[in-house]
Protein backbone atom coordinates (compact mmCIF):
# COMPACT_ATOMS: atom_id res chain seq x y z
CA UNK A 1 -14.05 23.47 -8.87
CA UNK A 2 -16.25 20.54 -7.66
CA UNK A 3 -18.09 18.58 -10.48
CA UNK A 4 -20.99 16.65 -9.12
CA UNK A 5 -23.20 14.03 -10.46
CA UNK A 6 -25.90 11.43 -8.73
CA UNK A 7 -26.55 7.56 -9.33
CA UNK A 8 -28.12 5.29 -6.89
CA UNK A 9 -28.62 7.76 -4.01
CA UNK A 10 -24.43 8.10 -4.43
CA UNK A 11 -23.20 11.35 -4.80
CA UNK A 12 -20.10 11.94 -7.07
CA UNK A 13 -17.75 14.65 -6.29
CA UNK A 14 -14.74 15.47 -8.55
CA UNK A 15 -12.33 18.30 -7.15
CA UNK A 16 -10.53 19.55 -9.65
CA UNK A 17 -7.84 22.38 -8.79
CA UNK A 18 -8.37 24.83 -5.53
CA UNK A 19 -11.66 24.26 -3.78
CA UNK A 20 -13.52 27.97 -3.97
CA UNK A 21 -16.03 28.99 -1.52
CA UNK A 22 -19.07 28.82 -3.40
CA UNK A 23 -18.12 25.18 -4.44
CA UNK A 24 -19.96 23.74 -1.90
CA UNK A 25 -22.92 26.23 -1.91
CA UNK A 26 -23.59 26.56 -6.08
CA UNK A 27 -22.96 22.36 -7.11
CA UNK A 28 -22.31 20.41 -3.45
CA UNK A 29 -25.11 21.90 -1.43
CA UNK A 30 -28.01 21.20 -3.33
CA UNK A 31 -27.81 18.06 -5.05
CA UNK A 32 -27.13 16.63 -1.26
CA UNK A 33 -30.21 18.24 0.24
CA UNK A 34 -32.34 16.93 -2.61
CA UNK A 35 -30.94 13.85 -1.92
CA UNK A 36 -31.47 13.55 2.06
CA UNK A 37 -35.33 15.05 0.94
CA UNK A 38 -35.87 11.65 -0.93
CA UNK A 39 -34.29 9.12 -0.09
CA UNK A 40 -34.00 11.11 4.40
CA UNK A 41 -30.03 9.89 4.00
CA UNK A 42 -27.45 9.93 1.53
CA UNK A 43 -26.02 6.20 1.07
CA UNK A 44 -22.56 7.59 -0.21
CA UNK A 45 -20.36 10.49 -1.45
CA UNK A 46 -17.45 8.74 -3.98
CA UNK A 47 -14.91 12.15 -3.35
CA UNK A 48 -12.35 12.22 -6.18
CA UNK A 49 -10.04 13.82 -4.61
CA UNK A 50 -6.64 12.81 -6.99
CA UNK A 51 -6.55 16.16 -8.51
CA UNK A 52 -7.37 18.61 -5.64
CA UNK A 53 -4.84 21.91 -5.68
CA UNK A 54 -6.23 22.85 -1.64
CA UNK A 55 -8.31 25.37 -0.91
CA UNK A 56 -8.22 28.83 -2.84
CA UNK A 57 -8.35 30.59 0.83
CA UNK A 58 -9.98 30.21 4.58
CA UNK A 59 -13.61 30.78 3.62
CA UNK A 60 -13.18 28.09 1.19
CA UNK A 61 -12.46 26.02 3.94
CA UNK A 62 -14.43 27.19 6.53
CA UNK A 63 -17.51 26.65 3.51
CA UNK A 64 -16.00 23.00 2.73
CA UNK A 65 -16.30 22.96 7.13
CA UNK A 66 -19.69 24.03 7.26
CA UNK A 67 -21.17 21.61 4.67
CA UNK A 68 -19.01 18.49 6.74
CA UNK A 69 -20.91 19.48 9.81
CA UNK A 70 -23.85 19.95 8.58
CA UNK A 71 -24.68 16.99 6.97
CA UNK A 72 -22.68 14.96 8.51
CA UNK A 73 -25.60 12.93 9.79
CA UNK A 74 -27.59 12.71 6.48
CA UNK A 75 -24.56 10.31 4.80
CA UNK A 76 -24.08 6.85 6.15
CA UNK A 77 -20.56 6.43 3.96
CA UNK A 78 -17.44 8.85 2.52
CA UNK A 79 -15.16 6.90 -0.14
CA UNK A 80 -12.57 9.42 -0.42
CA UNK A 81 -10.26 8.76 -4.00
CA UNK A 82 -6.58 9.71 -3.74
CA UNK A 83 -3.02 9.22 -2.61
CA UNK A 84 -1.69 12.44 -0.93
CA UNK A 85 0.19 11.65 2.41
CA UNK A 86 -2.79 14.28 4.11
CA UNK A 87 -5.40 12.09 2.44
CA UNK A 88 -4.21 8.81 3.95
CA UNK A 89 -4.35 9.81 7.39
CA UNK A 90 -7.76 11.54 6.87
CA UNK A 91 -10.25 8.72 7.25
CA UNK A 92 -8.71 7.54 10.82
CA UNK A 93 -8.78 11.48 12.40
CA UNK A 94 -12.19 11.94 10.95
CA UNK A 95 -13.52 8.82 11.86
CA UNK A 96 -12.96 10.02 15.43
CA UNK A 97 -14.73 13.52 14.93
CA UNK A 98 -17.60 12.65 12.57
CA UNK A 99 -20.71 10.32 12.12
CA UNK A 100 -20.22 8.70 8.36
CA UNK A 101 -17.73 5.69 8.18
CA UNK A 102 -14.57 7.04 5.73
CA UNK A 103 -12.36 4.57 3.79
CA UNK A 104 -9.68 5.80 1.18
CA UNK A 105 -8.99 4.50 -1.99
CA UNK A 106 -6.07 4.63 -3.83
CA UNK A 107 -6.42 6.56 -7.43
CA UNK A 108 -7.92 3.76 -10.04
CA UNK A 109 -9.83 1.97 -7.22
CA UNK A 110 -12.85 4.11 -7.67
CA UNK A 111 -14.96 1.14 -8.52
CA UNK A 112 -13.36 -0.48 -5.19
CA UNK A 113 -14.67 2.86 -3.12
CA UNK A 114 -18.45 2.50 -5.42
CA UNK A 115 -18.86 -1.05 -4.34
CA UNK A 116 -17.64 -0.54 -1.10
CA UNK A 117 -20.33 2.47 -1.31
CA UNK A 118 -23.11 -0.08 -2.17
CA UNK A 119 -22.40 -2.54 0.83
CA UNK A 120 -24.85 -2.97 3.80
CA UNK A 121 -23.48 -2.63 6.86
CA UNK A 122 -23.38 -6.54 6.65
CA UNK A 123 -21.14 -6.32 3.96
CA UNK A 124 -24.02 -7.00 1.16
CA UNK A 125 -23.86 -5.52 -1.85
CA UNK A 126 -27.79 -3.96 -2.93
């Protein structure tokens, strides 16, 4: 289950348990779209990630896949939040393969990733 929620053009994901396949498509999928319709980008998605049991099979993934790619351009920053040896080495492979800049947090640093959310690119906080 994802539970989402919006403030300042940020979009808060909490995974909680095995990702499903119509996570992305029921909670994920629209709230970003309205998003990128007002404001043409997303600023940030804060990903809680800390309690995340995988993904409940391969169209889970493949729907978790399909919303990565295509939005990929419509979010200018990923704070992913947890400590998982996969989610540490996550933000240098997919810094390679996709357009948002991707920083992990450690668990109880999600005010860290929301700040780091609300930087420019000059390192200003608006």
């Amino acid at each position: 289950m994802i539970k989402v929620h919006v403030n300042n053009n940020i979009l808060y994901a909490k995974v909680i348990g095995q990702i499903e396949k119509g996570d992305f498509e029921k909670s994920v999928e629209p709230v970003a779209d309205h998003l990128i319709a007002e404001f043409g980008k997303i600023r940030g998605i804060l990903i809680d990630a800390t309690d995340i049991g995988g993904w409940d099979d391969f169209p889970a993934l493949f729907a978790h896949y399909g919303f990565i790619k295509a939005h990929e351009h419509d979010i200018y920053r990923v704070a992913l939040v947890g400590d998982q040896t996969w989610q540490k080495l996550l933000p240098g492979i997919a810094t390679l393969l996709l357009d948002p800049q991707i920083e992990r947090f450690d668990p109880g640093l999600e005010r860290d990733a929301e700040a780091w959310l609300l930087e420019d690119v000059f390192g200003h906080t608006k």
